[in-house]
PDB file of N, CA and C in Angstrom:
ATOM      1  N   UNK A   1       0.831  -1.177   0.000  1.00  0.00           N
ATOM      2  CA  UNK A   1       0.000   0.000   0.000  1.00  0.00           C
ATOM      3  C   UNK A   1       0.874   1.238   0.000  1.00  0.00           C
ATOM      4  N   UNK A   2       0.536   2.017  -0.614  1.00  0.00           N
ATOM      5  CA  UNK A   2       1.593   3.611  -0.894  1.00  0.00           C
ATOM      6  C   UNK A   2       1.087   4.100   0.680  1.00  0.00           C
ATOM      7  N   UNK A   3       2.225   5.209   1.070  1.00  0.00           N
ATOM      8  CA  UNK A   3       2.273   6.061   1.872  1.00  0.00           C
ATOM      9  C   UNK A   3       0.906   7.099   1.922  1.00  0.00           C
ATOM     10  N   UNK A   4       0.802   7.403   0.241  1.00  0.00           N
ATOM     11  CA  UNK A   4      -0.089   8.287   0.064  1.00  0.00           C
ATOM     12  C   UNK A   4      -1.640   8.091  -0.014  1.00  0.00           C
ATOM     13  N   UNK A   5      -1.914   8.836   0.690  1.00  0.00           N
ATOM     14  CA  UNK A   5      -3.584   8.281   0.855  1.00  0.00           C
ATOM     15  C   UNK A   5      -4.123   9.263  -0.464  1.00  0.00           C
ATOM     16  N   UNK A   6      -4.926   8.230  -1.610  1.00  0.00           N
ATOM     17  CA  UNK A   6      -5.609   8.653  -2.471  1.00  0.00           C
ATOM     18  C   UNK A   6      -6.627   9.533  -1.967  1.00  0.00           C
ATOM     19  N   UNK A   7      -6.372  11.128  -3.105  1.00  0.00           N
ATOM     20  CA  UNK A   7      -7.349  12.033  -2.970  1.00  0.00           C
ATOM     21  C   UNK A   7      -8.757  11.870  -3.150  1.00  0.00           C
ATOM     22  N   UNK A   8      -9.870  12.214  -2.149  1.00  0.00           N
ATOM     23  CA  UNK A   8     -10.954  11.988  -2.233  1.00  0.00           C
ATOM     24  C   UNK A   8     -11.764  12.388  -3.421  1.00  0.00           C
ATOM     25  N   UNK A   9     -12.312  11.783  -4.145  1.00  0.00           N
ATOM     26  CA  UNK A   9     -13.268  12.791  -5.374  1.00  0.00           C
ATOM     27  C   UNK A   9     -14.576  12.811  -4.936  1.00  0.00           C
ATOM     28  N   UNK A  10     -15.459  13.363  -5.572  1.00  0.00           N
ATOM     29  CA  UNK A  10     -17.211  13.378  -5.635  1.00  0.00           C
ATOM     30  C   UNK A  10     -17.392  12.234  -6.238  1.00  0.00           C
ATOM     31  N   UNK A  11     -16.691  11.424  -6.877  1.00  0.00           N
ATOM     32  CA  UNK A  11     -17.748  10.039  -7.269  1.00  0.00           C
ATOM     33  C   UNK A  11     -17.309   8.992  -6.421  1.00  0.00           C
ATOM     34  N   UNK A  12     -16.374   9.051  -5.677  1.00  0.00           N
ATOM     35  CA  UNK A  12     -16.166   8.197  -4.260  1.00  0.00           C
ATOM     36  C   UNK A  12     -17.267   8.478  -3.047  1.00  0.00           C
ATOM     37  N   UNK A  13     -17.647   9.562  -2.724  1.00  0.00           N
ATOM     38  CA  UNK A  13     -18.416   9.775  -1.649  1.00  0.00           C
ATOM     39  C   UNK A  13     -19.838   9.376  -1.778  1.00  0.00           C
ATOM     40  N   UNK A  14     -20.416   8.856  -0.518  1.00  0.00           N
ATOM     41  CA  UNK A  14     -21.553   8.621  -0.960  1.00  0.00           C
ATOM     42  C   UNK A  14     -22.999   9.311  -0.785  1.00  0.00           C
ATOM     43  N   UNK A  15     -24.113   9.168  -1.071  1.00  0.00           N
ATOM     44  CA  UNK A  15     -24.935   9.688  -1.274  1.00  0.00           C
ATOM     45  C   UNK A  15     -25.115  10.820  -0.334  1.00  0.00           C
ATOM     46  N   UNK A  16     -25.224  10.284   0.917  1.00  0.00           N
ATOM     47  CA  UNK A  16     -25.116  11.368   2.234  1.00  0.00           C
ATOM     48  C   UNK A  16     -23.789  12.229   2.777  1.00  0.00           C
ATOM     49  N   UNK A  17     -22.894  11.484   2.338  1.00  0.00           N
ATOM     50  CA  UNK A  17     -21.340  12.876   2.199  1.00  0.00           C
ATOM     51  C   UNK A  17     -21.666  13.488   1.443  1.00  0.00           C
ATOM     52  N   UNK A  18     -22.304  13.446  -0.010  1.00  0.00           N
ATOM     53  CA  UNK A  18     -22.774  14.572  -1.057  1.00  0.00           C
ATOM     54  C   UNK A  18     -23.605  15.524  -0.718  1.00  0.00           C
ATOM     55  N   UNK A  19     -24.482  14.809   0.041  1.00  0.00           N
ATOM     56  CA  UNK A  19     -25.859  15.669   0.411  1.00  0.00           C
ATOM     57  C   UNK A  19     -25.261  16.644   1.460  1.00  0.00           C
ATOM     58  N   UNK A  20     -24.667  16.415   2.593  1.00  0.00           N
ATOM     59  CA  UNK A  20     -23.327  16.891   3.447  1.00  0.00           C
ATOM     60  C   UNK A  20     -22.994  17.740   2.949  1.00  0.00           C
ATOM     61  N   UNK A  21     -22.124  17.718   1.941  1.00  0.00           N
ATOM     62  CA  UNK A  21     -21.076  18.536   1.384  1.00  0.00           C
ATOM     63  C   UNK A  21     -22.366  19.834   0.645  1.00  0.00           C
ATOM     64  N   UNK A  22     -22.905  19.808   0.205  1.00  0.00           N
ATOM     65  CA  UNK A  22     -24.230  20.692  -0.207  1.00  0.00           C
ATOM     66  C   UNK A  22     -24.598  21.392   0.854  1.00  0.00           C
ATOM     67  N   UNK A  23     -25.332  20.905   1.392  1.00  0.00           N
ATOM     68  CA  UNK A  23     -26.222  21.624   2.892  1.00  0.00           C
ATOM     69  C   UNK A  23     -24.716  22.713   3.134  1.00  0.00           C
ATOM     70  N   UNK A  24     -23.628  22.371   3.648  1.00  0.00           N
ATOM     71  CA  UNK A  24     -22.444  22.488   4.165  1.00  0.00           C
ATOM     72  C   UNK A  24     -22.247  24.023   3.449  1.00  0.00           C
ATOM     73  N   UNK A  25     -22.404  23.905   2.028  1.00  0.00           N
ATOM     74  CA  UNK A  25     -21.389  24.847   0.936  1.00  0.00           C
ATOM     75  C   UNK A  25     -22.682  25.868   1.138  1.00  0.00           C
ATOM     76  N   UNK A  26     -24.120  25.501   1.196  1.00  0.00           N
ATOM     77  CA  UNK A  26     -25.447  26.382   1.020  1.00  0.00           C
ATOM     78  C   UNK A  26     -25.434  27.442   2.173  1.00  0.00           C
ATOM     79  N   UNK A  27     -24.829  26.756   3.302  1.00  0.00           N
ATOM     80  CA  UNK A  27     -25.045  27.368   4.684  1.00  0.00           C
ATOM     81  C   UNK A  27     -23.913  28.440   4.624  1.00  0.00           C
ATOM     82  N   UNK A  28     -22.632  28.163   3.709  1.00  0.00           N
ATOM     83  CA  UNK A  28     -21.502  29.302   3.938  1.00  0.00           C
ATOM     84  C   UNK A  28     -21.887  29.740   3.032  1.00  0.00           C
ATOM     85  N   UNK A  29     -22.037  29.687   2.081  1.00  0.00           N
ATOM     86  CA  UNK A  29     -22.144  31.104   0.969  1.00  0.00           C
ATOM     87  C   UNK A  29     -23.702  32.024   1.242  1.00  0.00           C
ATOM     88  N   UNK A  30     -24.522  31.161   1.573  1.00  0.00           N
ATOM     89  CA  UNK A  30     -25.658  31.850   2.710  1.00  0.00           C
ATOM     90  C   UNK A  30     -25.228  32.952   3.933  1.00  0.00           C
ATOM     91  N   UNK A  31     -24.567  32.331   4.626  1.00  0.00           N
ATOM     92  CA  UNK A  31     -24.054  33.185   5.365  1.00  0.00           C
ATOM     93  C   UNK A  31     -22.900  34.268   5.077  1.00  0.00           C
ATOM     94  N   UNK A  32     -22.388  34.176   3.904  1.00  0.00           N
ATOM     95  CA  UNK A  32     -21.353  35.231   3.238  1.00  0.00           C
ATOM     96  C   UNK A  32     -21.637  36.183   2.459  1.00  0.00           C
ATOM     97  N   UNK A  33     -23.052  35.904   2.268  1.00  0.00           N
ATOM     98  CA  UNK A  33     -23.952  37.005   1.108  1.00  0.00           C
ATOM     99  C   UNK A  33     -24.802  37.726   2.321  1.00  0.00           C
ATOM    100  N   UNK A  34     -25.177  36.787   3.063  1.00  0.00           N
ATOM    101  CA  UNK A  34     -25.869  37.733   4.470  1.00  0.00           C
ATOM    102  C   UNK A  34     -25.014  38.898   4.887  1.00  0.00           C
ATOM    103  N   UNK A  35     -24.208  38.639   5.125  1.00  0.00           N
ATOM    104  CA  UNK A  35     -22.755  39.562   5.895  1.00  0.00           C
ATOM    105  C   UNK A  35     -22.620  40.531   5.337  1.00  0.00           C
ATOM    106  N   UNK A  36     -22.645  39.948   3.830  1.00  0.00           N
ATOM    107  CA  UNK A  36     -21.955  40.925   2.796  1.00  0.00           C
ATOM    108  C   UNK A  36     -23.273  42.092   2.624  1.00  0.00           C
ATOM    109  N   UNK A  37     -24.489  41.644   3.176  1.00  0.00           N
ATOM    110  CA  UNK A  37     -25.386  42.655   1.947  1.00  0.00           C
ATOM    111  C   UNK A  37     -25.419  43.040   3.395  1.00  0.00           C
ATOM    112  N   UNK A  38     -25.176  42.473   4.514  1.00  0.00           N
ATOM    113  CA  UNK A  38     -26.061  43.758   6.173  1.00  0.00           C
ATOM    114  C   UNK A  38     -24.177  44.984   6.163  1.00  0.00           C
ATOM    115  N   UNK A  39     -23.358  44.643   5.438  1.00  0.00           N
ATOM    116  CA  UNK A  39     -21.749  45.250   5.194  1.00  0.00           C
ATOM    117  C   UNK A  39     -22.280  46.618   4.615  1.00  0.00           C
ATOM    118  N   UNK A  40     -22.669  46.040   3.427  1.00  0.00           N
ATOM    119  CA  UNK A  40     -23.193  47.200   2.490  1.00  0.00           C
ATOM    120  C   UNK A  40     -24.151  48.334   3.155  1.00  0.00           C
ATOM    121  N   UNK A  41     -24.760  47.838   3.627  1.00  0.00           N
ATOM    122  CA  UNK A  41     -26.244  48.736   3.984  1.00  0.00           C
ATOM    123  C   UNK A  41     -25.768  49.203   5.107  1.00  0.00           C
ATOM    124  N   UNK A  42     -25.248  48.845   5.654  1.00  0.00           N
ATOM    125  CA  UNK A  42     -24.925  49.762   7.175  1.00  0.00           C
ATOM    126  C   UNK A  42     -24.013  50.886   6.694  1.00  0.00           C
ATOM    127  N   UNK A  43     -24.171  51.757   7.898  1.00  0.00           N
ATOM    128  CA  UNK A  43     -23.530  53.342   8.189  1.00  0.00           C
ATOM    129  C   UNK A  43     -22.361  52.759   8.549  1.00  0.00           C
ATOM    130  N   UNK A  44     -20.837  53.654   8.174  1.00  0.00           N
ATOM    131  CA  UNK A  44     -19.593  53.233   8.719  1.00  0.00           C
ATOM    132  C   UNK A  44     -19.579  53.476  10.181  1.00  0.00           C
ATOM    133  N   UNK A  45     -20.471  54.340  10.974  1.00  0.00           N
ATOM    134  CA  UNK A  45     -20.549  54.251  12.335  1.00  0.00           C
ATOM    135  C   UNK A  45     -21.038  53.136  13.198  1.00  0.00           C
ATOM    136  N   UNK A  46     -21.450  52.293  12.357  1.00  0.00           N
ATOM    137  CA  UNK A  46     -22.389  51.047  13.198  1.00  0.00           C
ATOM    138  C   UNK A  46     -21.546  49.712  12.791  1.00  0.00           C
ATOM    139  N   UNK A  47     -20.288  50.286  12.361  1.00  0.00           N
ATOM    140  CA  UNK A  47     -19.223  49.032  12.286  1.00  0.00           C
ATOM    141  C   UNK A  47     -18.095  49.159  12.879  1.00  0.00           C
ATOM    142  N   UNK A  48     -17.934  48.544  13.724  1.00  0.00           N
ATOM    143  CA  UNK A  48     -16.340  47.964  14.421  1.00  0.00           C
ATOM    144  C   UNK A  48     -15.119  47.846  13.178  1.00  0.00           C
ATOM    145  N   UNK A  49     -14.407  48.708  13.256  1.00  0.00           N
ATOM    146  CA  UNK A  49     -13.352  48.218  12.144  1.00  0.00           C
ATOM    147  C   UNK A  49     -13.509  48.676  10.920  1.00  0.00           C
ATOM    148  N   UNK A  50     -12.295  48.478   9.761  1.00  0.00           N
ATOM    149  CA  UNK A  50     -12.537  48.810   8.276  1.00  0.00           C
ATOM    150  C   UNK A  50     -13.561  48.192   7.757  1.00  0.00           C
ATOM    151  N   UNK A  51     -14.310  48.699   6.590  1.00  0.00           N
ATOM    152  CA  UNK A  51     -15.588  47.992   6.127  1.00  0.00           C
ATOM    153  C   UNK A  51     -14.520  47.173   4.928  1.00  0.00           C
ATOM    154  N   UNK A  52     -13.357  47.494   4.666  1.00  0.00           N
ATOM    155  CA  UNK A  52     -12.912  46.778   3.571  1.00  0.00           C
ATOM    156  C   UNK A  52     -12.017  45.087   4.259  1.00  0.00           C
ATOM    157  N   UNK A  53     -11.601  45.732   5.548  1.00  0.00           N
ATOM    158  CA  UNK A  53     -10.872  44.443   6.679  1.00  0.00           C
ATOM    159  C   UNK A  53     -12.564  43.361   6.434  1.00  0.00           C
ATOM    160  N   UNK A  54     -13.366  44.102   6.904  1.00  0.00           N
ATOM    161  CA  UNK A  54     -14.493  43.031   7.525  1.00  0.00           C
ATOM    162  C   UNK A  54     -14.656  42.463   5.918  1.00  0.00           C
ATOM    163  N   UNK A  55     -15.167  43.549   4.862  1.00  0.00           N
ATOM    164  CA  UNK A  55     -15.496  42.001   3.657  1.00  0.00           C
ATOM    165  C   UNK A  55     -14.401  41.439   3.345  1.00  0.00           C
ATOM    166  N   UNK A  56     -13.468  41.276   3.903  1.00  0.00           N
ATOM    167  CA  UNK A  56     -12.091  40.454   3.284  1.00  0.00           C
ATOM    168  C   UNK A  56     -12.551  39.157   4.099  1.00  0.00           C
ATOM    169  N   UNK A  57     -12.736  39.385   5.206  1.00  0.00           N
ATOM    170  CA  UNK A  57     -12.608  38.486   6.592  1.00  0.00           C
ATOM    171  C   UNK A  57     -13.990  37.615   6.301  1.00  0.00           C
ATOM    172  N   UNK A  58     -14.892  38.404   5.812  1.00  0.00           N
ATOM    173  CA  UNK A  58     -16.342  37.661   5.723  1.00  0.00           C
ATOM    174  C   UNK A  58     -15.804  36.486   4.598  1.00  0.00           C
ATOM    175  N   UNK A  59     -14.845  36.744   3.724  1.00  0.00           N
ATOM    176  CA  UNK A  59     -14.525  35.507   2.722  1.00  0.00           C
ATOM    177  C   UNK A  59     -13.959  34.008   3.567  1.00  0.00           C
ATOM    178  N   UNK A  60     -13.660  34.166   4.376  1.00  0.00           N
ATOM    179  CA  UNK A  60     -13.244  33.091   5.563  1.00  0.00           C
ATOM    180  C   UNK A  60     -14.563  32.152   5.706  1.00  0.00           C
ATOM    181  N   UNK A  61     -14.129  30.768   5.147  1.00  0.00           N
ATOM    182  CA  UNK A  61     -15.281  29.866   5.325  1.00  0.00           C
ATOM    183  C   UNK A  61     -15.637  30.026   6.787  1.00  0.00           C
ATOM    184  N   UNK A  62     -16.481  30.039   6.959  1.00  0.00           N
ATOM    185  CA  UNK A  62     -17.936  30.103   8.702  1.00  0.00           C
ATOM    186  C   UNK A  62     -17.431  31.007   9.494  1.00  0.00           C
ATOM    187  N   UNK A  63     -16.074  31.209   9.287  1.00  0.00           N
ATOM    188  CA  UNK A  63     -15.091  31.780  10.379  1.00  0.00           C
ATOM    189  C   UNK A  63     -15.945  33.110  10.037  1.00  0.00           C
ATOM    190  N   UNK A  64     -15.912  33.819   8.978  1.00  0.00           N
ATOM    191  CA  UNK A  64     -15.429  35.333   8.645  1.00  0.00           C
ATOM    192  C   UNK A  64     -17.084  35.727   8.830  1.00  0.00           C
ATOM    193  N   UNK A  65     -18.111  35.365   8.257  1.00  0.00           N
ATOM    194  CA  UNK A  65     -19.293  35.485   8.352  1.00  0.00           C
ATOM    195  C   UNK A  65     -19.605  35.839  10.441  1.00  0.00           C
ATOM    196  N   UNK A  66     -19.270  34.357  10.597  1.00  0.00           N
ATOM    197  CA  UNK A  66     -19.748  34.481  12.072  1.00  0.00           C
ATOM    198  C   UNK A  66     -19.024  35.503  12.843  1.00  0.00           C
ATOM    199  N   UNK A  67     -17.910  35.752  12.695  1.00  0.00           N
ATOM    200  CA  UNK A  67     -17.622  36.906  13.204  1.00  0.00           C
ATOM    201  C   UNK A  67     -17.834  38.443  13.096  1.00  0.00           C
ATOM    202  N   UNK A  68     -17.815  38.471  12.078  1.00  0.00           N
ATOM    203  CA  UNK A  68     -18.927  39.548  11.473  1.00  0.00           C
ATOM    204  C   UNK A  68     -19.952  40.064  12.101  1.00  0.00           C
ATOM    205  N   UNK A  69     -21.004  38.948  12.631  1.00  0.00           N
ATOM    206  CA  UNK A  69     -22.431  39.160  13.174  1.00  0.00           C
ATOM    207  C   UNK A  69     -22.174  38.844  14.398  1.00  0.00           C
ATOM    208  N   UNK A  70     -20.960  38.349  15.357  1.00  0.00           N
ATOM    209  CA  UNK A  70     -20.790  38.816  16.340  1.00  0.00           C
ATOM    210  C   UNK A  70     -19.971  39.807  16.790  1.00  0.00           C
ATOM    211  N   UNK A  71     -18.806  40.340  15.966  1.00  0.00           N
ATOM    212  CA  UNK A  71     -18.166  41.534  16.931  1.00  0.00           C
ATOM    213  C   UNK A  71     -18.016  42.651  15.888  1.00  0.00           C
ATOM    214  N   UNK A  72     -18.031  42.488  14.521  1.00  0.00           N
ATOM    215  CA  UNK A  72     -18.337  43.867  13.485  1.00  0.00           C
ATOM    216  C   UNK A  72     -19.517  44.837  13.671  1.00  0.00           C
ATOM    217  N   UNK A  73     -20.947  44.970  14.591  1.00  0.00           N
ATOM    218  CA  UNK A  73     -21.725  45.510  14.233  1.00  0.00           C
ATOM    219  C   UNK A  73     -22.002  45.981  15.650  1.00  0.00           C
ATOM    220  N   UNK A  74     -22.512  47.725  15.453  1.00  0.00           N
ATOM    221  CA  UNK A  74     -22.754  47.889  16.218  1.00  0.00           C
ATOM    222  C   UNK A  74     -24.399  47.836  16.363  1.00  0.00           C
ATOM    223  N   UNK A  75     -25.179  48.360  17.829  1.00  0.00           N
ATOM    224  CA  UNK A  75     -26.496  48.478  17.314  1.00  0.00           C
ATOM    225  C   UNK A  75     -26.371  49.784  16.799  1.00  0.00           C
ATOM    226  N   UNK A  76     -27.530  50.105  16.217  1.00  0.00           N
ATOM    227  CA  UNK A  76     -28.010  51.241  15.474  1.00  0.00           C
ATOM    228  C   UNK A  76     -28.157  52.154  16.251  1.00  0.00           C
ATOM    229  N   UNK A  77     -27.838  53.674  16.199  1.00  0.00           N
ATOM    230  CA  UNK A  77     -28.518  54.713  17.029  1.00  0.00           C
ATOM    231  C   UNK A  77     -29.702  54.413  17.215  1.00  0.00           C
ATOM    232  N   UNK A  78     -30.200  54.681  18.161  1.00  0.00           N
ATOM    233  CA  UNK A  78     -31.516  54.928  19.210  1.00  0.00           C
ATOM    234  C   UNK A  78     -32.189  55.780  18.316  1.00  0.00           C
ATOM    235  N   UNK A  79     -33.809  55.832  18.201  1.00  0.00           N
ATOM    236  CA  UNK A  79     -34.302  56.901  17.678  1.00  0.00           C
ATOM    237  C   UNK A  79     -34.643  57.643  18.975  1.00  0.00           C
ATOM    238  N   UNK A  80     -34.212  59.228  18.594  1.00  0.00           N
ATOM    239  CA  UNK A  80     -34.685  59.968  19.298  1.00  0.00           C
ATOM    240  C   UNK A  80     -36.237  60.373  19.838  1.00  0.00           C
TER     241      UNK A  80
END
């Protein structure tokens, strides 16, 4: 047997690693377009940090998103 462990493909995996790997990819780019469009629409005052640092960071699989919506945002001014 080689040292090297053969690279996994999509026609090796089976039905439910596929389905896996889907749900998986739906939920991050879901959550990276979320980020990205509440990025856009907000005031630069209601963000922690560069708005150009945070969409770099939002490209970070689960990482960059979730952080985003926990320490990039502030709340909104209060209405008077």
């Amino acid at each position: 047997m080689s040292p090297w462990k053969r690279p996994v493909t999509w026609s090796r995996l089976t039905a439910s690693q596929r389905a896996a790997l889907v749900v998986m990819a739906a939920v991050q780019v879901g959550l990276a377009v979320a980020a990205w469009a509440d990025l856009a629409k907000r005031d630069p005052h209601e963000i922690r940090g560069s708005r150009t640092t945070w969409a770099a960071a939002i490209a970070v699989n689960f990482i960059g998103p979730i952080a985003y919506f926990r320490w990039a945002r502030r709340a909104p001014a209060q209405a008077r």
